[in-house]
N, C-alpha and C. Protein backbone atom coordinates (compact mmCIF):
# COMPACT_ATOMS: atom_id res chain seq x y z
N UNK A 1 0.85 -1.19 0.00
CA UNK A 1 0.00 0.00 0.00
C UNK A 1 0.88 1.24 0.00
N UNK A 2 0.52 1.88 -0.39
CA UNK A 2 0.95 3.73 -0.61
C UNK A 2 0.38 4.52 0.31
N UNK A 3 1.17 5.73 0.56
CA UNK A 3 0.57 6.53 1.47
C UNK A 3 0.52 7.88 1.04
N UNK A 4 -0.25 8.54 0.86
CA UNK A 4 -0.57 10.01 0.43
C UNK A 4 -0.42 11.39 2.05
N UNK A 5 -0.02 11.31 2.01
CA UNK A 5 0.11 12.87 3.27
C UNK A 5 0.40 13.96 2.92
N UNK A 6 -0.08 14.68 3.67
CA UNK A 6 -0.38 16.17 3.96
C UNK A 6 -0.11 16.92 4.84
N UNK A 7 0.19 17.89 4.68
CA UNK A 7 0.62 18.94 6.25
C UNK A 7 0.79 20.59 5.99
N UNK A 8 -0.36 20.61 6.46
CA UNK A 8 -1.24 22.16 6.07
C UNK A 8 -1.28 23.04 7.56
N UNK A 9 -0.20 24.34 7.25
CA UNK A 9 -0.43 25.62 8.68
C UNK A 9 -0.59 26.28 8.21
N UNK A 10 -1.72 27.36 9.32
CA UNK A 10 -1.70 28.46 8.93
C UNK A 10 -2.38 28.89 10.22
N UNK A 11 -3.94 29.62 10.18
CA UNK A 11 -4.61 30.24 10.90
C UNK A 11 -5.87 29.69 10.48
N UNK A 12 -6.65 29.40 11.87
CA UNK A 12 -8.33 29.05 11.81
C UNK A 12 -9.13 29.61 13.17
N UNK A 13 -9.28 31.02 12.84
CA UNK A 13 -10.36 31.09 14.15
C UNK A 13 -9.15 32.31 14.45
N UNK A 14 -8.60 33.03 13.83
CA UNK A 14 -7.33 33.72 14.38
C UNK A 14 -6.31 33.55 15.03
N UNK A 15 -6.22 31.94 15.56
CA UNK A 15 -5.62 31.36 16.14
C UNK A 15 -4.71 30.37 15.19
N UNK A 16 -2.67 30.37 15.47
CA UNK A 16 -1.96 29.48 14.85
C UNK A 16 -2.81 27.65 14.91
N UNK A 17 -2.56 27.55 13.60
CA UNK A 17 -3.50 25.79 13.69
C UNK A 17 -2.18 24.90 12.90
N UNK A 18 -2.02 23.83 13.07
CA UNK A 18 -1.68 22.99 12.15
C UNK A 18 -2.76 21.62 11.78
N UNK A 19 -2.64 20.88 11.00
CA UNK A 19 -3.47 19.65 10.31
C UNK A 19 -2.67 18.74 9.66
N UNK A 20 -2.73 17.97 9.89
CA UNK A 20 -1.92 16.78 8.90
C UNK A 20 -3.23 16.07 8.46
N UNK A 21 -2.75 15.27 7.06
CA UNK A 21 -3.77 14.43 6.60
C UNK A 21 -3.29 12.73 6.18
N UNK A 22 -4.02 11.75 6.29
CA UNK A 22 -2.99 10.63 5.23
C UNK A 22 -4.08 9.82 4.67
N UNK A 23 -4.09 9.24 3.40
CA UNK A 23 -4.51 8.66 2.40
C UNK A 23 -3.88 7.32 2.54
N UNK A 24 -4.00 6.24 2.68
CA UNK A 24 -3.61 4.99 1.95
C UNK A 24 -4.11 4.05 0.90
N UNK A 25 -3.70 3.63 -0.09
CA UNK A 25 -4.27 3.12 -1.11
C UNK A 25 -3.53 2.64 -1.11
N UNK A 26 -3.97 1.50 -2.12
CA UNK A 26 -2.83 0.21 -3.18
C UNK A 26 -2.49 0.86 -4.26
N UNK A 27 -2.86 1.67 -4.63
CA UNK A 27 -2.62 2.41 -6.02
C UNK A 27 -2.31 4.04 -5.91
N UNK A 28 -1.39 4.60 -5.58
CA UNK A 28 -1.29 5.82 -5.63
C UNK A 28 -1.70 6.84 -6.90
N UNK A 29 -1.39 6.17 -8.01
CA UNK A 29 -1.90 6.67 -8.82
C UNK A 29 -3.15 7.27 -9.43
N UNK A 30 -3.61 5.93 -8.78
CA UNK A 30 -5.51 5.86 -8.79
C UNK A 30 -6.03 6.67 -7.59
N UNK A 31 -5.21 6.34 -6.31
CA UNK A 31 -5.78 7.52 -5.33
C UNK A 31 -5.54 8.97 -5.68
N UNK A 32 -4.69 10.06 -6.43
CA UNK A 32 -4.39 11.01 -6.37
C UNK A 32 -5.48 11.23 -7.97
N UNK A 33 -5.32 10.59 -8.82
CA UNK A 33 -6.82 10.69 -9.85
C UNK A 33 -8.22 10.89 -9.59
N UNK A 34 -8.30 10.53 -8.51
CA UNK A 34 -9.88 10.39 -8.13
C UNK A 34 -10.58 11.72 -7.97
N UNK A 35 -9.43 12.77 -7.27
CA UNK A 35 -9.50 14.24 -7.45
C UNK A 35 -9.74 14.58 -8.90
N UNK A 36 -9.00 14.50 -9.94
CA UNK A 36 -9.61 15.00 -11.05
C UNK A 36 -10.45 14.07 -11.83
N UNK A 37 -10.64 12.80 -11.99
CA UNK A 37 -11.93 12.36 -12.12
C UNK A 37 -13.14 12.51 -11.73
N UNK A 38 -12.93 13.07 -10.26
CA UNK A 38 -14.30 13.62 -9.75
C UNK A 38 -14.65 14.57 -10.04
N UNK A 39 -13.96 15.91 -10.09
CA UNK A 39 -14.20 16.95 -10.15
C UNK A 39 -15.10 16.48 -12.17
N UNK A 40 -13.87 16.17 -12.54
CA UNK A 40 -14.99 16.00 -13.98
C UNK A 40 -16.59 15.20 -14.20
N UNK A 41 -16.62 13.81 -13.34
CA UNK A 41 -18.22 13.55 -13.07
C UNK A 41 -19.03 15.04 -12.80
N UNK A 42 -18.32 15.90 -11.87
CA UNK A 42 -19.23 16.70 -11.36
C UNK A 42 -19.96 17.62 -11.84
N UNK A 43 -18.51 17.97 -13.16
CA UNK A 43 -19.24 18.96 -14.05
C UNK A 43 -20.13 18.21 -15.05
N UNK A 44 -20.17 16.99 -15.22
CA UNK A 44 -20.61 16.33 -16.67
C UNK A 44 -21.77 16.23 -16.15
N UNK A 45 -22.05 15.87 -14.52
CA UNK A 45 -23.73 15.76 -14.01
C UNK A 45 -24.46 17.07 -13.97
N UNK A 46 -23.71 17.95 -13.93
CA UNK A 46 -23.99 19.09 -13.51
C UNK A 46 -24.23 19.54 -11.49
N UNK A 47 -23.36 18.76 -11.25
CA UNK A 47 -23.41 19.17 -9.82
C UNK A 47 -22.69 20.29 -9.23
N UNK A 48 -21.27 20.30 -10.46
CA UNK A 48 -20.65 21.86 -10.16
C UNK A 48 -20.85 22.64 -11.62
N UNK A 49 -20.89 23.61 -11.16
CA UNK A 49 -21.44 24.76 -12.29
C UNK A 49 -20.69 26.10 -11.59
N UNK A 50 -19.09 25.95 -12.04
CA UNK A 50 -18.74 27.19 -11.81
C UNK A 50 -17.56 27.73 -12.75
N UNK A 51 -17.95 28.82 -13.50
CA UNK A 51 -16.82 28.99 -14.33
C UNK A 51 -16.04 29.50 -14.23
N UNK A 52 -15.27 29.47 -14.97
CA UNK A 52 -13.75 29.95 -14.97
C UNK A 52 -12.33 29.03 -14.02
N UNK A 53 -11.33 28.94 -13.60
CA UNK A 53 -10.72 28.06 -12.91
C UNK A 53 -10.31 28.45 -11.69
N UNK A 54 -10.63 27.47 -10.71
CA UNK A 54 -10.45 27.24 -9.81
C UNK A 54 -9.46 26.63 -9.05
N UNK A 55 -9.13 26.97 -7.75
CA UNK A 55 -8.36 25.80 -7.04
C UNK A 55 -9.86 24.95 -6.80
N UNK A 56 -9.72 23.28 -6.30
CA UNK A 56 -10.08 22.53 -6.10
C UNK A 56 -10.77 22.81 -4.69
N UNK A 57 -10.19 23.16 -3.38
CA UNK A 57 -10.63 24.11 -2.42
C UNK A 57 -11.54 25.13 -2.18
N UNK A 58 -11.86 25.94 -3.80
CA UNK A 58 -12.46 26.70 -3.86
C UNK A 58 -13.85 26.41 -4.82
N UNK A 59 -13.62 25.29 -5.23
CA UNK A 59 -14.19 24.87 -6.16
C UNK A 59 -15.79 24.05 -5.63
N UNK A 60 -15.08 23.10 -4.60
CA UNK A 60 -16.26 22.21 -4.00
C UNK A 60 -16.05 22.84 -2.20
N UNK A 61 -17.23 22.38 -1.89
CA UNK A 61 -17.45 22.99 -0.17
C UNK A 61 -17.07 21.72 -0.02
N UNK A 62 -16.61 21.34 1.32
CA UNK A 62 -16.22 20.38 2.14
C UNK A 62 -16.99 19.25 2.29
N UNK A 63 -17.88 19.70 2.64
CA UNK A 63 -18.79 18.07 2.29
C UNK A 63 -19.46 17.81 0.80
N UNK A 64 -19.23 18.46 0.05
CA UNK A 64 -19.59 17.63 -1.63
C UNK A 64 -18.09 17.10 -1.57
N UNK A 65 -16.88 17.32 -1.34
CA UNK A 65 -15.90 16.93 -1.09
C UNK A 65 -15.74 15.43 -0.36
N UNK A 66 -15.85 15.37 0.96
CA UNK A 66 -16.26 14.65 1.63
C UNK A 66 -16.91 13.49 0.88
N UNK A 67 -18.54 14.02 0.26
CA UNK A 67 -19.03 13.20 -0.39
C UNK A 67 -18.61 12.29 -1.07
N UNK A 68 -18.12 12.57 -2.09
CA UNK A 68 -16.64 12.32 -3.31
C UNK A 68 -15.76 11.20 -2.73
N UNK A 69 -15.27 11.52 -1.58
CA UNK A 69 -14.40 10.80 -1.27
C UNK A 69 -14.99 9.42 -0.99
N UNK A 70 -16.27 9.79 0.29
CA UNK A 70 -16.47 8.19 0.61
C UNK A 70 -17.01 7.44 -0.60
N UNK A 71 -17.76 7.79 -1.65
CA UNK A 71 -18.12 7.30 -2.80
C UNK A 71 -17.37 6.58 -3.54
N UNK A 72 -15.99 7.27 -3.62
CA UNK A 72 -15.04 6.31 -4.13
C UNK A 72 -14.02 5.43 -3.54
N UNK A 73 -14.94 5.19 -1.94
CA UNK A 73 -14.38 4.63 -1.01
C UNK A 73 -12.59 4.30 -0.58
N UNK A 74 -12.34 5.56 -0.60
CA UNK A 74 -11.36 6.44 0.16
C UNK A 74 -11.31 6.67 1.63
N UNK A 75 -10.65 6.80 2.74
CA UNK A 75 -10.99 7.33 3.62
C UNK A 75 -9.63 8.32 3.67
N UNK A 76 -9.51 9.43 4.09
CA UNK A 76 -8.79 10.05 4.46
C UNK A 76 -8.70 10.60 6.50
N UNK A 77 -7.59 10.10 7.42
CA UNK A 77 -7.50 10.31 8.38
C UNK A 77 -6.93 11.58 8.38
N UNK A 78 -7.37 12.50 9.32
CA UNK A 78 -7.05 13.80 9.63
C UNK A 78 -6.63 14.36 11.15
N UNK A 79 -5.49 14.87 11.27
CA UNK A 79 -5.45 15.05 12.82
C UNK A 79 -4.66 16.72 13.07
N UNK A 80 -5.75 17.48 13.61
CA UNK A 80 -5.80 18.60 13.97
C UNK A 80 -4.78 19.16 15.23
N UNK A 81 -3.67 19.58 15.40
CA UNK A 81 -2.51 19.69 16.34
C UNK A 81 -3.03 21.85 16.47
């Protein structure tokens, strides 16, 4: 298995935050695709309808995100420091 991680600081609430994230899959390839495969279902259903380009962040709210993920039965662990 592969491992995908993350490690995102900044500020949440005006307050210093950090977050880490991790992904594991058998397929890294296929896990880091699923982001732009999805995003394209989304426009082809018409679930996102926003033009011009986007970051991905800005693109979907957190839980159509979310959504996405468990659908393509993903889990991503997250731990808030």
């Amino acid at each position: 298995a592969d491992l995908i991680r993350s490690e995102v600081s900044g500020y949440k609430d005006g307050k210093s935050a950090r977050a880490s994230s991790t992904l594991v899959h058998q397929n890294t390839a296929v896990a880091a695709g699923v982001g732009t495969g999805s995003i394209a279902e989304l426009m082809l259903t018409g679930q996102l309808n926003k033009p011009g380009v986007w970051p991905v962040e800005q693109a979907l709210s957190t839980p159509l995100f979310e959504q996405i993920i468990q659908s393509r039965g993903l889990e991503i662990n997250t731990v808030e420091a």
